[in-house]
C-alpha atoms as a PDB file:
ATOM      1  CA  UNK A   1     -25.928 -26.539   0.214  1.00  0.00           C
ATOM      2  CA  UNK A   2     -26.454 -24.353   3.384  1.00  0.00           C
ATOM      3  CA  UNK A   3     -27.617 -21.332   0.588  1.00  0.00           C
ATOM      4  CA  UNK A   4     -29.737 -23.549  -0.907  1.00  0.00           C
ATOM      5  CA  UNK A   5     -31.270 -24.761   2.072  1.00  0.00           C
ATOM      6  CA  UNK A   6     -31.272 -21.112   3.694  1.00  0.00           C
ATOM      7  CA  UNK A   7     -33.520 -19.956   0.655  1.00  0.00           C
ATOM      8  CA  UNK A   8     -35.805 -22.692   0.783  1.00  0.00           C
ATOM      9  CA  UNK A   9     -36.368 -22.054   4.023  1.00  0.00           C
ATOM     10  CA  UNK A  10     -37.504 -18.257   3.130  1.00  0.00           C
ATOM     11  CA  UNK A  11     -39.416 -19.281  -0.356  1.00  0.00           C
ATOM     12  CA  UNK A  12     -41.994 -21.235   2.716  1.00  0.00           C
ATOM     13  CA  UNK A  13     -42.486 -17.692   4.509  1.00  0.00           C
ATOM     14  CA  UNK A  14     -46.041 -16.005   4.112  1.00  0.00           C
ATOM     15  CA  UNK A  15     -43.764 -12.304   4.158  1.00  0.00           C
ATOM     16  CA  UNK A  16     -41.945 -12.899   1.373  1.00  0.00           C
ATOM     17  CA  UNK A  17     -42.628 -10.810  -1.881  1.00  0.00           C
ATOM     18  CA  UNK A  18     -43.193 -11.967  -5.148  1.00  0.00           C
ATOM     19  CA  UNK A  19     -40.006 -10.539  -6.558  1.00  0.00           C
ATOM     20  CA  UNK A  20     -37.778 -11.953  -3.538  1.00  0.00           C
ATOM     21  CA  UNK A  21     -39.010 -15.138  -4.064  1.00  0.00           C
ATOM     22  CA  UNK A  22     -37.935 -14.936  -8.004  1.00  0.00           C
ATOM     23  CA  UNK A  23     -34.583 -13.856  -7.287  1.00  0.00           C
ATOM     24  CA  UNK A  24     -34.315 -16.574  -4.516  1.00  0.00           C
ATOM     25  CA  UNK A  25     -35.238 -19.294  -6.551  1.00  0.00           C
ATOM     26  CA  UNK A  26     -32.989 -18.269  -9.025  1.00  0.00           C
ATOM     27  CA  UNK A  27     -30.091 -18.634  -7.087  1.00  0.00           C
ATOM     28  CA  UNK A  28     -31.175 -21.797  -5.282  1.00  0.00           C
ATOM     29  CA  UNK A  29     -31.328 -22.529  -9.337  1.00  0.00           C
ATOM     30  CA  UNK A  30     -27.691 -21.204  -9.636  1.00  0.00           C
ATOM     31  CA  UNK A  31     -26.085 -22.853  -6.716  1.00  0.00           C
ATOM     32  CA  UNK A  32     -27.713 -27.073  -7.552  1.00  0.00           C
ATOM     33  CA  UNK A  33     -25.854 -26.058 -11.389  1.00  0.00           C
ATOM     34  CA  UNK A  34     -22.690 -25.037  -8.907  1.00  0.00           C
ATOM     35  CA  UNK A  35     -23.262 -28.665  -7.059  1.00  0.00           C
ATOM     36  CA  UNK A  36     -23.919 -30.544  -9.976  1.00  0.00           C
ATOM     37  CA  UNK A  37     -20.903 -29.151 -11.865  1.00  0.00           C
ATOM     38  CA  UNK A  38     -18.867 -29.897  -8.309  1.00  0.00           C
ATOM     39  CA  UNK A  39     -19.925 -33.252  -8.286  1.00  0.00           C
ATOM     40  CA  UNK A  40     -19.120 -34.046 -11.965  1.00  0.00           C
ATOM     41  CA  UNK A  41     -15.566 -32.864 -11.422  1.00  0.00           C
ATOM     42  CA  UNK A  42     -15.108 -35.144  -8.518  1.00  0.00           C
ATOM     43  CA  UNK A  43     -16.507 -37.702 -10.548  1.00  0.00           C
ATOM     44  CA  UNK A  44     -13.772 -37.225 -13.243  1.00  0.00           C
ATOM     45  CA  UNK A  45     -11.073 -36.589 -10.773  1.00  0.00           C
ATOM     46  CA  UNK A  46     -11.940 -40.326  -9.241  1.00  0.00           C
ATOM     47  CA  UNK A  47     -12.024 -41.513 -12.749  1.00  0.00           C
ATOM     48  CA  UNK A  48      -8.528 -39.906 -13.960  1.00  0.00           C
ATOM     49  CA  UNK A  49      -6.719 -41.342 -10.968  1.00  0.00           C
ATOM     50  CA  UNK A  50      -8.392 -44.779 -11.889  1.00  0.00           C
ATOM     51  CA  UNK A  51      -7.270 -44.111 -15.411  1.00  0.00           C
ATOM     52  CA  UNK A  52     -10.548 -44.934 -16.715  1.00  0.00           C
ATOM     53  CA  UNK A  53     -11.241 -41.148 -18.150  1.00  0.00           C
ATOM     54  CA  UNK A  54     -11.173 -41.164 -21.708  1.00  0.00           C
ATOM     55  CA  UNK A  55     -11.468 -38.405 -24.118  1.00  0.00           C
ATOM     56  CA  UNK A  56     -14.227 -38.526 -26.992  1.00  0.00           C
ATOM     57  CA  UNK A  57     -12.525 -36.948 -29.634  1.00  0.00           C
ATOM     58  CA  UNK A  58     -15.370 -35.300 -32.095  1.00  0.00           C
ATOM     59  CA  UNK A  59     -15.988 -32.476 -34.046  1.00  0.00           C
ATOM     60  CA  UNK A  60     -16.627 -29.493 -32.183  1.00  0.00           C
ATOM     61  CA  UNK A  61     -18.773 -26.170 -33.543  1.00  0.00           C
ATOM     62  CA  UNK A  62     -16.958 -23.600 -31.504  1.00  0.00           C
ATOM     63  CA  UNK A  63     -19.472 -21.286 -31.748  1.00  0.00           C
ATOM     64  CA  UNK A  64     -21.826 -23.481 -30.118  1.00  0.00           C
ATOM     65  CA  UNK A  65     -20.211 -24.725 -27.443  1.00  0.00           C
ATOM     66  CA  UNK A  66     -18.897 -20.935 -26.253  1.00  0.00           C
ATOM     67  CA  UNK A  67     -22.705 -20.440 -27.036  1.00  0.00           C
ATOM     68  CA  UNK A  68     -24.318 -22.951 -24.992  1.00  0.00           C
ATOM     69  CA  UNK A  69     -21.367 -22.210 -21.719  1.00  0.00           C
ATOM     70  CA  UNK A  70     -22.476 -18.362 -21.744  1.00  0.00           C
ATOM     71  CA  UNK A  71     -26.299 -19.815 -21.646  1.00  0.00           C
ATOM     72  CA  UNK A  72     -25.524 -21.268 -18.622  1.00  0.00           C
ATOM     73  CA  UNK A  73     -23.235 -18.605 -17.360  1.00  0.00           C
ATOM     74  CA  UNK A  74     -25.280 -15.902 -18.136  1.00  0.00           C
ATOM     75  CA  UNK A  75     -27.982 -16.721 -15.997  1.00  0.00           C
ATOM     76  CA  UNK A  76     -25.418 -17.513 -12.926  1.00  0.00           C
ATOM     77  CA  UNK A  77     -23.796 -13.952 -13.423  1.00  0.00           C
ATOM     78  CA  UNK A  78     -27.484 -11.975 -13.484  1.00  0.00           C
ATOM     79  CA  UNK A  79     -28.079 -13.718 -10.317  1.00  0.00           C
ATOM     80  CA  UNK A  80     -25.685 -11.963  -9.165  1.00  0.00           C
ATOM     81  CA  UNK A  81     -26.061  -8.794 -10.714  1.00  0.00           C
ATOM     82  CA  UNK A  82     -23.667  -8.954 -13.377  1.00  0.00           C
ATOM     83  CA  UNK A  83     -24.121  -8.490 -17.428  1.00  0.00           C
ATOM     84  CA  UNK A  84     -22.079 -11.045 -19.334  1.00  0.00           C
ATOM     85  CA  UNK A  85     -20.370  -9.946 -22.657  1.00  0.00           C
ATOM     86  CA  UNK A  86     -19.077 -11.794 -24.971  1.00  0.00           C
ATOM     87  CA  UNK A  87     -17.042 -11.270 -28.344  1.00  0.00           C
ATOM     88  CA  UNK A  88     -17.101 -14.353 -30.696  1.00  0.00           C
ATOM     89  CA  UNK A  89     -16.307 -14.267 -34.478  1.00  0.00           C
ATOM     90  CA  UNK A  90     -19.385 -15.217 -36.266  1.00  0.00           C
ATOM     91  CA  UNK A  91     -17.778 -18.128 -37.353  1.00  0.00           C
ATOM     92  CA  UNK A  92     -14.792 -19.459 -35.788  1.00  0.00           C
ATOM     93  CA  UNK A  93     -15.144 -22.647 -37.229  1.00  0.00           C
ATOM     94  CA  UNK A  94     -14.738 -25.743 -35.955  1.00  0.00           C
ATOM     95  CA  UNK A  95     -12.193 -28.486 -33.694  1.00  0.00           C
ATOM     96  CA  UNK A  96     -11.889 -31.593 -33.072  1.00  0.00           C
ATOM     97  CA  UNK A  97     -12.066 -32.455 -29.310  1.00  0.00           C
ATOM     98  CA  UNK A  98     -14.120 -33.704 -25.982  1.00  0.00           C
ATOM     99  CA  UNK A  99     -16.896 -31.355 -26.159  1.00  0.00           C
ATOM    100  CA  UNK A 100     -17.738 -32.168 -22.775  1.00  0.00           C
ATOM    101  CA  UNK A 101     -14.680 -31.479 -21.623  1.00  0.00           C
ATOM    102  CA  UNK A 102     -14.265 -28.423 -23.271  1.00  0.00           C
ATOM    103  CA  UNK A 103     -17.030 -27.136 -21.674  1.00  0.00           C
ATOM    104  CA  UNK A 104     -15.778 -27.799 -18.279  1.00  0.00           C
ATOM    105  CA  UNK A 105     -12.914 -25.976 -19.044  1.00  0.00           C
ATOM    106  CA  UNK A 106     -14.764 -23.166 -20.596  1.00  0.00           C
ATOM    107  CA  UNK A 107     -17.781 -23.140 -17.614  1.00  0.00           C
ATOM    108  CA  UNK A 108     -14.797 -23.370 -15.150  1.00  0.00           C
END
């Protein structure tokens, strides 16, 4: 929170250039995904304990879900610089699972 807030602060500065103020509102973009996915996992921590978590088992497209993590995580790592790579068969078929969960695991 004290990034997000920190970069705020600077995006309301008059001496702040154009490209600056891209990058910084990326990561303020990056770090609410970081909060959101924080407060999701303490939300299924509090509901494993209360054993009221329950898995959704449906079919999963692989593919897709790997697809739609690096989405997600692509844009975290170029905020910071870094090129994500990935190697996926172009069809690795599919599982049955949680998606959701899955892609916690996979995001994590």
């Amino acid at each position: 929170m004290t990034t997000i807030k920190l970069l705020a602060h600077l995006l309301q500065r008059n001496d702040v250039a154009e490209e600056e103020k891209l990058d910084y509102s990326r990561t303020i973009a990056v770090e609410c995904d970081r909060q959101i996915d924080f407060v999701g996992n303490l939300l299924d921590l509090s509901r494993i304990e209360s054993r009221a978590y329950e898995l959704r088992q449906t079919r999963v497209d692989v593919r897709e879900l790997i697809d739609s993590c690096v989405s997600v995580e692509r844009h975290r790592a170029e905020s910071l610089g870094l090129t994500l790579i990935t190697d996926i068969p172009l069809d690795p078929g599919a599982i049955k699972g949680d998606s959701e969960a899955l892609r916690g695991v996979i995001a994590s």
